[in-house]
C-alpha atoms as a PDB file:
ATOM      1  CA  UNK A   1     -14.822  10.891  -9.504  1.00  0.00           C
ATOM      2  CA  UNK A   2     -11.977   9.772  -6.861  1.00  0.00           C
ATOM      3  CA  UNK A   3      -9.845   7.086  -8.508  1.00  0.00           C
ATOM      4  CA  UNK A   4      -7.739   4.215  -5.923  1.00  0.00           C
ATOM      5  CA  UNK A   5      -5.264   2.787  -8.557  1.00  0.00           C
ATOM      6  CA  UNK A   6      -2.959   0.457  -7.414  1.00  0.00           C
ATOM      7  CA  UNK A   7       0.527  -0.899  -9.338  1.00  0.00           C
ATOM      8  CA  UNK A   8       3.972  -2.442  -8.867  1.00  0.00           C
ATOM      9  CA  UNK A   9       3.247  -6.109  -8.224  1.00  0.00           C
ATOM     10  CA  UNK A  10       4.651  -9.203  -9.357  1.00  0.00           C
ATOM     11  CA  UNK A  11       6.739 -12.271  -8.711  1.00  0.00           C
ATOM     12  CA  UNK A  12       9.754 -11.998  -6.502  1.00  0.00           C
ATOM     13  CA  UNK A  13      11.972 -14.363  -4.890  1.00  0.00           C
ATOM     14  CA  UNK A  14      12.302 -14.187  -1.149  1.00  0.00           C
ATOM     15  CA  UNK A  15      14.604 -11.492  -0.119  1.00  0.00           C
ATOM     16  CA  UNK A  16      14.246  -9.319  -3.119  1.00  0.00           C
ATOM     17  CA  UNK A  17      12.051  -6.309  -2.859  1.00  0.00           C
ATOM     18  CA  UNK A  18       9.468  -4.491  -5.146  1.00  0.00           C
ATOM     19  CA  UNK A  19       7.532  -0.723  -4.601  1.00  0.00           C
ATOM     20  CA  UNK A  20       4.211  -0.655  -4.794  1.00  0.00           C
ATOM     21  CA  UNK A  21       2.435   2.605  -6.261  1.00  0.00           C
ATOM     22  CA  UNK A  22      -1.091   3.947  -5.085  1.00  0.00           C
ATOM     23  CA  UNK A  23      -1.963   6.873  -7.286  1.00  0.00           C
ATOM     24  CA  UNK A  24      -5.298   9.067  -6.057  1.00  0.00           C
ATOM     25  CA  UNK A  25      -6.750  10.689  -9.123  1.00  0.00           C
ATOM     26  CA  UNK A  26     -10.142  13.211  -9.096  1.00  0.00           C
ATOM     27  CA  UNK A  27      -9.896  14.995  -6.461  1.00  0.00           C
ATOM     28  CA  UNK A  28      -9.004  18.842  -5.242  1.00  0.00           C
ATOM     29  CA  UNK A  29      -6.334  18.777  -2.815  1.00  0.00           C
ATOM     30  CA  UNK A  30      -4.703  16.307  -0.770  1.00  0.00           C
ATOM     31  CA  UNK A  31      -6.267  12.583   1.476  1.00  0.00           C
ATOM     32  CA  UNK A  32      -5.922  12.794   4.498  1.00  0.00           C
ATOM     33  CA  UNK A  33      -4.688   9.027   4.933  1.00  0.00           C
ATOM     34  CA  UNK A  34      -3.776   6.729   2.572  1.00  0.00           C
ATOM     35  CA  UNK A  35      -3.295   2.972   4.294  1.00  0.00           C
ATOM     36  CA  UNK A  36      -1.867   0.043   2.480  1.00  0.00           C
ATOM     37  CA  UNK A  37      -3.769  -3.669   3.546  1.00  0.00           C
ATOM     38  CA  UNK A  38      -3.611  -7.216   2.570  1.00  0.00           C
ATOM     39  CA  UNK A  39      -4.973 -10.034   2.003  1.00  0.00           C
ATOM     40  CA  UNK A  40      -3.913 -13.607   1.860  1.00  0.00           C
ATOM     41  CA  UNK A  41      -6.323 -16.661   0.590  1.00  0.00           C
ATOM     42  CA  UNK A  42      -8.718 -17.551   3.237  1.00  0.00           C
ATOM     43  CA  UNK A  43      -7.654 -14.538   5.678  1.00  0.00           C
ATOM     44  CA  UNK A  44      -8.885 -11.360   6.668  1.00  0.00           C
ATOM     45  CA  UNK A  45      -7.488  -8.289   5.377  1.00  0.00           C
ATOM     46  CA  UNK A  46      -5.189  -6.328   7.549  1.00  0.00           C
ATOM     47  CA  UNK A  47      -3.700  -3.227   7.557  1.00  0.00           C
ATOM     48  CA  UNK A  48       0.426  -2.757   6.341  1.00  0.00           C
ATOM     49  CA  UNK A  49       1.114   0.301   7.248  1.00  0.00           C
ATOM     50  CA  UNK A  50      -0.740   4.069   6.440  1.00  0.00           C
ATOM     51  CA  UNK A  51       0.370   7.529   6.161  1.00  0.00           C
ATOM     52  CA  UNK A  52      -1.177  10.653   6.746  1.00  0.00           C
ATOM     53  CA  UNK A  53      -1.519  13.956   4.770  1.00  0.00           C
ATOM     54  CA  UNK A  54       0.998  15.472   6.798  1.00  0.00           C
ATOM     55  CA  UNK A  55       3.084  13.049   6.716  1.00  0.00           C
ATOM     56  CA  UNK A  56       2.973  10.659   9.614  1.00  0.00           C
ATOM     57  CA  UNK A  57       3.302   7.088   9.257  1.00  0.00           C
ATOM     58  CA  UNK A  58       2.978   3.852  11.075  1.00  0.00           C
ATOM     59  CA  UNK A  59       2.897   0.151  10.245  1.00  0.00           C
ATOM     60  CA  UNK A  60       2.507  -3.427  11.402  1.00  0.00           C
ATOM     61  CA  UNK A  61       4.895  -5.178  13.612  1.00  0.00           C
ATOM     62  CA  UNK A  62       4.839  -7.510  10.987  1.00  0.00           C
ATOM     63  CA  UNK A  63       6.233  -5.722   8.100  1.00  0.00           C
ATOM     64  CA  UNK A  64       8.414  -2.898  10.245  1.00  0.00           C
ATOM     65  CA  UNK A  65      12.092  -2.156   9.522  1.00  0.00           C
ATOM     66  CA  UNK A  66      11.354  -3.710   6.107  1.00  0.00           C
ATOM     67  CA  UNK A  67       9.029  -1.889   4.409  1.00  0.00           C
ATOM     68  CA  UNK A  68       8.251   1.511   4.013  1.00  0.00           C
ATOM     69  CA  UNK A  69       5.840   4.104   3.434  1.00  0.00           C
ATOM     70  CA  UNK A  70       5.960   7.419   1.646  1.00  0.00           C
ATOM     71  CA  UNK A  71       3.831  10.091  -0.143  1.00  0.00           C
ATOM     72  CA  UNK A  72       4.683  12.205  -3.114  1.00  0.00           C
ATOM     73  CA  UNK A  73       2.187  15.183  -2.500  1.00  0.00           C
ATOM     74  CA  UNK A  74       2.603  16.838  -6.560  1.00  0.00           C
ATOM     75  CA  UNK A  75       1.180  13.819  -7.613  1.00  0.00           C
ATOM     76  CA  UNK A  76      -0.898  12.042  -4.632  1.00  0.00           C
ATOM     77  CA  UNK A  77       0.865   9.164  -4.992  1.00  0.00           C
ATOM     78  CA  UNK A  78       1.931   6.672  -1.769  1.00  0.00           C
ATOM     79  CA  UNK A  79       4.613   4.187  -1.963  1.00  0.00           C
ATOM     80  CA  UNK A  80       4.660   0.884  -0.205  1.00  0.00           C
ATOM     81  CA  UNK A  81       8.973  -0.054  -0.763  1.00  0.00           C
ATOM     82  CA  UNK A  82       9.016  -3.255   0.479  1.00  0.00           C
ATOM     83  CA  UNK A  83      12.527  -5.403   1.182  1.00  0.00           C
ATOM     84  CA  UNK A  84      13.597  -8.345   2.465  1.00  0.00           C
ATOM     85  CA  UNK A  85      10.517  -9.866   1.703  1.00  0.00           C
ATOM     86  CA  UNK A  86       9.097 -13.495   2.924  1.00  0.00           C
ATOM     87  CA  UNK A  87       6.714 -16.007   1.487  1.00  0.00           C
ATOM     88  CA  UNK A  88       4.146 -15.062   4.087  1.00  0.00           C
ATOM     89  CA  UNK A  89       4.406 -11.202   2.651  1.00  0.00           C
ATOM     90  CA  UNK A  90       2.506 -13.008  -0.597  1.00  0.00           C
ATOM     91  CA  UNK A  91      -0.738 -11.555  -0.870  1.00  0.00           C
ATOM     92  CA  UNK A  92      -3.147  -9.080  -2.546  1.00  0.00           C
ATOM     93  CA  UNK A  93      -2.562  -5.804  -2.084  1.00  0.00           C
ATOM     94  CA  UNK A  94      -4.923  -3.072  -1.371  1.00  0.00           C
ATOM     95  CA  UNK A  95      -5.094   1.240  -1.480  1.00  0.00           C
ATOM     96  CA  UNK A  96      -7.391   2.700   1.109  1.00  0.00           C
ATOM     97  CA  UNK A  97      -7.371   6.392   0.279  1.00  0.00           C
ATOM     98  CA  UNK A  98      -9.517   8.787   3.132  1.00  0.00           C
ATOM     99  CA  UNK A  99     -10.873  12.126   1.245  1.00  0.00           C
ATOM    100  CA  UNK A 100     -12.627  14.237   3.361  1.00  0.00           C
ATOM    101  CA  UNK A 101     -13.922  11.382   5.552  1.00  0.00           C
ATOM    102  CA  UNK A 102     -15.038   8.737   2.837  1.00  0.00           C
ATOM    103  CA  UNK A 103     -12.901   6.179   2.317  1.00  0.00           C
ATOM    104  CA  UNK A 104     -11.963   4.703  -1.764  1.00  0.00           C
ATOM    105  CA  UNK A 105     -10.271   1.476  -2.616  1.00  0.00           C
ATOM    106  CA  UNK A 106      -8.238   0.155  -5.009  1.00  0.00           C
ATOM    107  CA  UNK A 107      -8.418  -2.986  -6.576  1.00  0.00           C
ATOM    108  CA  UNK A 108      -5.851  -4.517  -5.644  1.00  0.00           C
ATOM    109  CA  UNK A 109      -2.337  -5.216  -6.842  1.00  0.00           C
ATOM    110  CA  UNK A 110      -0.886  -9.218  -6.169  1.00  0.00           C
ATOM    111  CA  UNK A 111       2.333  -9.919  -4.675  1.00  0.00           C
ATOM    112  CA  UNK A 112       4.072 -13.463  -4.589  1.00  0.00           C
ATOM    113  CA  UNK A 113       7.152 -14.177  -3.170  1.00  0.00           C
ATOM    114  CA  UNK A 114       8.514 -17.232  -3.973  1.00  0.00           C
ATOM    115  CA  UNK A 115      10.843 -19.554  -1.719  1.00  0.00           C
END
């Protein structure tokens, strides 16, 4: 069973930074795309940035040049390092792991930034 498992939130003052752990658990072999979103109160949920299994990433004009994405493959774990952050980056956090064309999600993981 294919477990979305997300960690590394908390309270941070604006312009500190945290990393944010997604680790994909019961499956053979590697996702092929593992996308960070968010989701304030009383917004949609939008995407942060995503990486694929080979590698390639891409991310929101909102977030870019401050936070980044990365995958350790040993361990199918993606990283969401996230600096210089801003009140408006406060929000929960979701994992959207894509195995073999079916897509899991975490739970979510909160993230408040304080002025």
């Amino acid at each position: 069973q294919v477990q979305v498992v997300e960690s590394g939130g908390g309270l941070v003052q604006a312009g500190n930074s945290l990393r944010l752990s997604c680790a994909v658990s019961g499956t053979e072999g590697r996702f092929n795309a593992v996308n960070w979103y968010r989701q304030a109160p009383g917004n949609q949920r939008d995407m942060v940035a995503g990486i694929t299994g080979s590698g390639n990433a891409n991310y929101a004009d909102s977030v870019r040049d401050r936070f980044t994405i990365s995958g350790d493959g040993d361990r199918n774990t993606v990283y969401l390092q996230m600096n210089s952050l801003k009140p408006e980056d406060t929000a929960v956090y979701y994992c959207r792991a894509v195995i073999r064309g079916i897509d899991y999600w975490g739970k979510g993981t909160l993230v408040t930034v304080s002025s």
